[in-house]
C-alpha atoms as a PDB file:
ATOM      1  CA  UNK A   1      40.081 -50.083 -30.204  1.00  0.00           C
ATOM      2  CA  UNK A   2      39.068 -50.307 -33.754  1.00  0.00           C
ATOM      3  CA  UNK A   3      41.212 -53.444 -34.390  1.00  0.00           C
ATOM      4  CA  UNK A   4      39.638 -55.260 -31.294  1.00  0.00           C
ATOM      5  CA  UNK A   5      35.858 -54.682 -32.424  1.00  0.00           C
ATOM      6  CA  UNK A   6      37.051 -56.213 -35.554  1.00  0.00           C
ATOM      7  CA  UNK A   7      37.723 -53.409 -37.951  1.00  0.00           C
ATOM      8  CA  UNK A   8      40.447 -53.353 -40.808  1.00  0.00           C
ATOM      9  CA  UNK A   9      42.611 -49.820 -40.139  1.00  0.00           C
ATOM     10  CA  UNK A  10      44.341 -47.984 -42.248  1.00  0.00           C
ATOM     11  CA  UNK A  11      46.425 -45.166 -40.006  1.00  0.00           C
ATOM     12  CA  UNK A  12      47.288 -41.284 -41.328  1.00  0.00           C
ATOM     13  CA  UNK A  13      49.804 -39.111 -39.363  1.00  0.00           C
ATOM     14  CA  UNK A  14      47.811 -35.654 -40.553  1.00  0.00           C
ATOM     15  CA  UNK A  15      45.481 -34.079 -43.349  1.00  0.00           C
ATOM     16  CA  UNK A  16      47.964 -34.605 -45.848  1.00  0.00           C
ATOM     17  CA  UNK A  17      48.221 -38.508 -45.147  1.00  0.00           C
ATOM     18  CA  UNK A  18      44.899 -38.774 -44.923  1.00  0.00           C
ATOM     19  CA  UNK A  19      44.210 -37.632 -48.006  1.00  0.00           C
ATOM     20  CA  UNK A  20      46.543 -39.808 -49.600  1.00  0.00           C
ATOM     21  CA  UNK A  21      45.649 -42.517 -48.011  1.00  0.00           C
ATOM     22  CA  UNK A  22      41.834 -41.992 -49.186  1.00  0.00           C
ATOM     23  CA  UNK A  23      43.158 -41.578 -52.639  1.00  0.00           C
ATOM     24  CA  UNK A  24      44.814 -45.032 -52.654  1.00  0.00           C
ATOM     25  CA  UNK A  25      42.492 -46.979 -51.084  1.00  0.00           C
ATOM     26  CA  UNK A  26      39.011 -44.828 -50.668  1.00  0.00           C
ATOM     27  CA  UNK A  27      37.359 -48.170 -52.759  1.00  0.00           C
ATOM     28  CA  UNK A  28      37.702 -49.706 -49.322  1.00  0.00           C
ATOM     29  CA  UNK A  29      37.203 -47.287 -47.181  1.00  0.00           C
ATOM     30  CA  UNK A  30      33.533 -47.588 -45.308  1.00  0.00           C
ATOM     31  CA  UNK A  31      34.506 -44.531 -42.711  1.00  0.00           C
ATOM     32  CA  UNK A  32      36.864 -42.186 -41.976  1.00  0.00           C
ATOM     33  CA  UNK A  33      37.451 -41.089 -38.432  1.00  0.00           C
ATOM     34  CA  UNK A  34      39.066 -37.061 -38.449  1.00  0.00           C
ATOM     35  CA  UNK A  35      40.179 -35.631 -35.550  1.00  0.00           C
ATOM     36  CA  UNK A  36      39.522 -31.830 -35.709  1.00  0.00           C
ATOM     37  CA  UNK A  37      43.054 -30.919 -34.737  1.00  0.00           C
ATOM     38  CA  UNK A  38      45.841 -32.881 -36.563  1.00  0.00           C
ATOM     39  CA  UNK A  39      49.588 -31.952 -38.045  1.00  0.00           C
ATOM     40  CA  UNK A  40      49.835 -29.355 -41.610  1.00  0.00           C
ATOM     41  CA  UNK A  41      45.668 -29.570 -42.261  1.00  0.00           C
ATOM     42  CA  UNK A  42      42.813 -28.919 -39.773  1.00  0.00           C
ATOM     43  CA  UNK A  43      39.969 -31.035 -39.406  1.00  0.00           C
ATOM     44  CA  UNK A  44      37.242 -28.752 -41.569  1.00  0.00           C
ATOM     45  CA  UNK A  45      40.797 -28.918 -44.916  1.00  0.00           C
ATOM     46  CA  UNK A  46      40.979 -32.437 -44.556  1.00  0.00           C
ATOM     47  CA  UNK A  47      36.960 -33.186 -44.549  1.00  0.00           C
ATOM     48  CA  UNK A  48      36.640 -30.776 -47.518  1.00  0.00           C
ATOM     49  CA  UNK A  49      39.412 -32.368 -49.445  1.00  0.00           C
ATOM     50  CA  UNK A  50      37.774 -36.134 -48.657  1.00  0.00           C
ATOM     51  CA  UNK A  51      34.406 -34.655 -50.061  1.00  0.00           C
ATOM     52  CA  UNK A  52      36.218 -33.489 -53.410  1.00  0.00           C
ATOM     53  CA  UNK A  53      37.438 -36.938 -53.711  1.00  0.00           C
ATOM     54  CA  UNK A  54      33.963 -38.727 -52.430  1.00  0.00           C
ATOM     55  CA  UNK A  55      30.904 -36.429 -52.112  1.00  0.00           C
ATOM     56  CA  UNK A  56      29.179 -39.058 -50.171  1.00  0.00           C
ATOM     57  CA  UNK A  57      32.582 -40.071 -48.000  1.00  0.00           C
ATOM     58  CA  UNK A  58      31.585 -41.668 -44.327  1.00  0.00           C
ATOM     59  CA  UNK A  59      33.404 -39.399 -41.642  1.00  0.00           C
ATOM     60  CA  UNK A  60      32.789 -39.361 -37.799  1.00  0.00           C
ATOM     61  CA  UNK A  61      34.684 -35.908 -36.167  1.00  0.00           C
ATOM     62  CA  UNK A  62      36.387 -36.621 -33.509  1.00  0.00           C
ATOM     63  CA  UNK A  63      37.326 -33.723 -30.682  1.00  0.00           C
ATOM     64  CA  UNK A  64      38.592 -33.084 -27.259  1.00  0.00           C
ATOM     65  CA  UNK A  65      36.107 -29.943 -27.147  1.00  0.00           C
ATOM     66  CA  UNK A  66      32.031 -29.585 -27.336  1.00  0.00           C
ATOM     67  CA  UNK A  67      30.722 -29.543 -30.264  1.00  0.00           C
ATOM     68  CA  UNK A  68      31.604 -25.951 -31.344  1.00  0.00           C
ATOM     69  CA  UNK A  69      31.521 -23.531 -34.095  1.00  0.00           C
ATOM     70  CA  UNK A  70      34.172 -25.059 -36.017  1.00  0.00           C
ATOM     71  CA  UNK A  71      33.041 -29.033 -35.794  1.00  0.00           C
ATOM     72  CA  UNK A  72      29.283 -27.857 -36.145  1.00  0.00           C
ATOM     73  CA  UNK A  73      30.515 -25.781 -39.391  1.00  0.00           C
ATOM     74  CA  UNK A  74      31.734 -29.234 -40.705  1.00  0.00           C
ATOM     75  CA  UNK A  75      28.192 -30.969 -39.356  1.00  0.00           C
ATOM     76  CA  UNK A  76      26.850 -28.941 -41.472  1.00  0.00           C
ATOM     77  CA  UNK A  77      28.745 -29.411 -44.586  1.00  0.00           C
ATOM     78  CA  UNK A  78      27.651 -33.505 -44.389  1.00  0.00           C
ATOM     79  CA  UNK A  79      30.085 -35.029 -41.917  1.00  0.00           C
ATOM     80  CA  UNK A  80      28.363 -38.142 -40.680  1.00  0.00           C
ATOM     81  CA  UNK A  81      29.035 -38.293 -36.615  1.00  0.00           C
ATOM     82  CA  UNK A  82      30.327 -36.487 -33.928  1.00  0.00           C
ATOM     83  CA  UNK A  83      32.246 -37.844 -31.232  1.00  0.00           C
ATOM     84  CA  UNK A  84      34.047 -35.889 -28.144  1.00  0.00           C
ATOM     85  CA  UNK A  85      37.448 -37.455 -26.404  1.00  0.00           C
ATOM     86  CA  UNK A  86      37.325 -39.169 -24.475  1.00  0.00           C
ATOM     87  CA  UNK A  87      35.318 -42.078 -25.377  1.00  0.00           C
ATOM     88  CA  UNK A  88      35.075 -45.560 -24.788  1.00  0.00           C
ATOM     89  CA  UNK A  89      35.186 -48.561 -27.104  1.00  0.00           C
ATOM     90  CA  UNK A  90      31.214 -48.724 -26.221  1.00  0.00           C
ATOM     91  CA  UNK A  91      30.835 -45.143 -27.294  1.00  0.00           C
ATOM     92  CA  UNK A  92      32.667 -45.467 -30.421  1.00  0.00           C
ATOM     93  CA  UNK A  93      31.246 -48.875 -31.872  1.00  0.00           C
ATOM     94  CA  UNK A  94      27.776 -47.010 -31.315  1.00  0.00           C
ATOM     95  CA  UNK A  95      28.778 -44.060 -33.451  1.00  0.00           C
ATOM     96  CA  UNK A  96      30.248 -46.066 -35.974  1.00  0.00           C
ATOM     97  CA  UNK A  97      27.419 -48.555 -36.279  1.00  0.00           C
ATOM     98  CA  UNK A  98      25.003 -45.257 -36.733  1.00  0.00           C
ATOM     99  CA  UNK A  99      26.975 -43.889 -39.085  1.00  0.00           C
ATOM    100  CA  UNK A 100      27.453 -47.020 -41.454  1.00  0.00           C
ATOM    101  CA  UNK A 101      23.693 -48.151 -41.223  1.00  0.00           C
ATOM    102  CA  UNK A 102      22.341 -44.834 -42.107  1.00  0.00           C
ATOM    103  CA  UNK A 103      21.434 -44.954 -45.387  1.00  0.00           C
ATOM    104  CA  UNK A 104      20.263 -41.194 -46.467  1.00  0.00           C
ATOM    105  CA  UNK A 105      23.292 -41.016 -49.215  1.00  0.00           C
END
């Protein structure tokens, strides 16, 4: 989806990767997309960890459930955007484009 509306990806298998990832490349990195449920670090490790690395980091959740206790926990810590599977590529351009126009940081 992300390739077809024109986006450059860069793809992690889990938390760990992720963070890597960031750590390699976060100069060109505009937005990260998390899913709260991934392989060796939840969604709330792997958003704490970005922040460490990038206090203002760009990160829409991403979840299969409501927007519970855990994913409004990381809301509240700064996370950018919340999005709940499924979604369309309409959906997900929208959250995107909200969450790299905003300019409050």
């Amino acid at each position: 989806m992300l390739a077809k509306m024109g986006y450059h990806t860069l793809i992690a298998q889990g938390g760990q990767e992720t963070i890597e990832v960031y750590r390699q490349h976060g100069d060109r990195i505009d937005l990260t997309i998390l899913d709260m449920i991934m392989p060796d670090m939840n969604g709330q490790e792997t958003y704490e960890s970005l922040k460490k690395l990038n206090p203002a980091v760009k990160v829409l959740l991403s979840s299969g459930y409501s927007l519970n206790d855990q994913a409004r926990k990381i809301m509240d810590l700064g996370c950018r955007g919340f999005i709940q599977k499924p979604f369309d590529v309409i959906q997900l351009s929208q959250k995107i484009r909200e969450i790299l126009d905003r300019s409050d940081e």
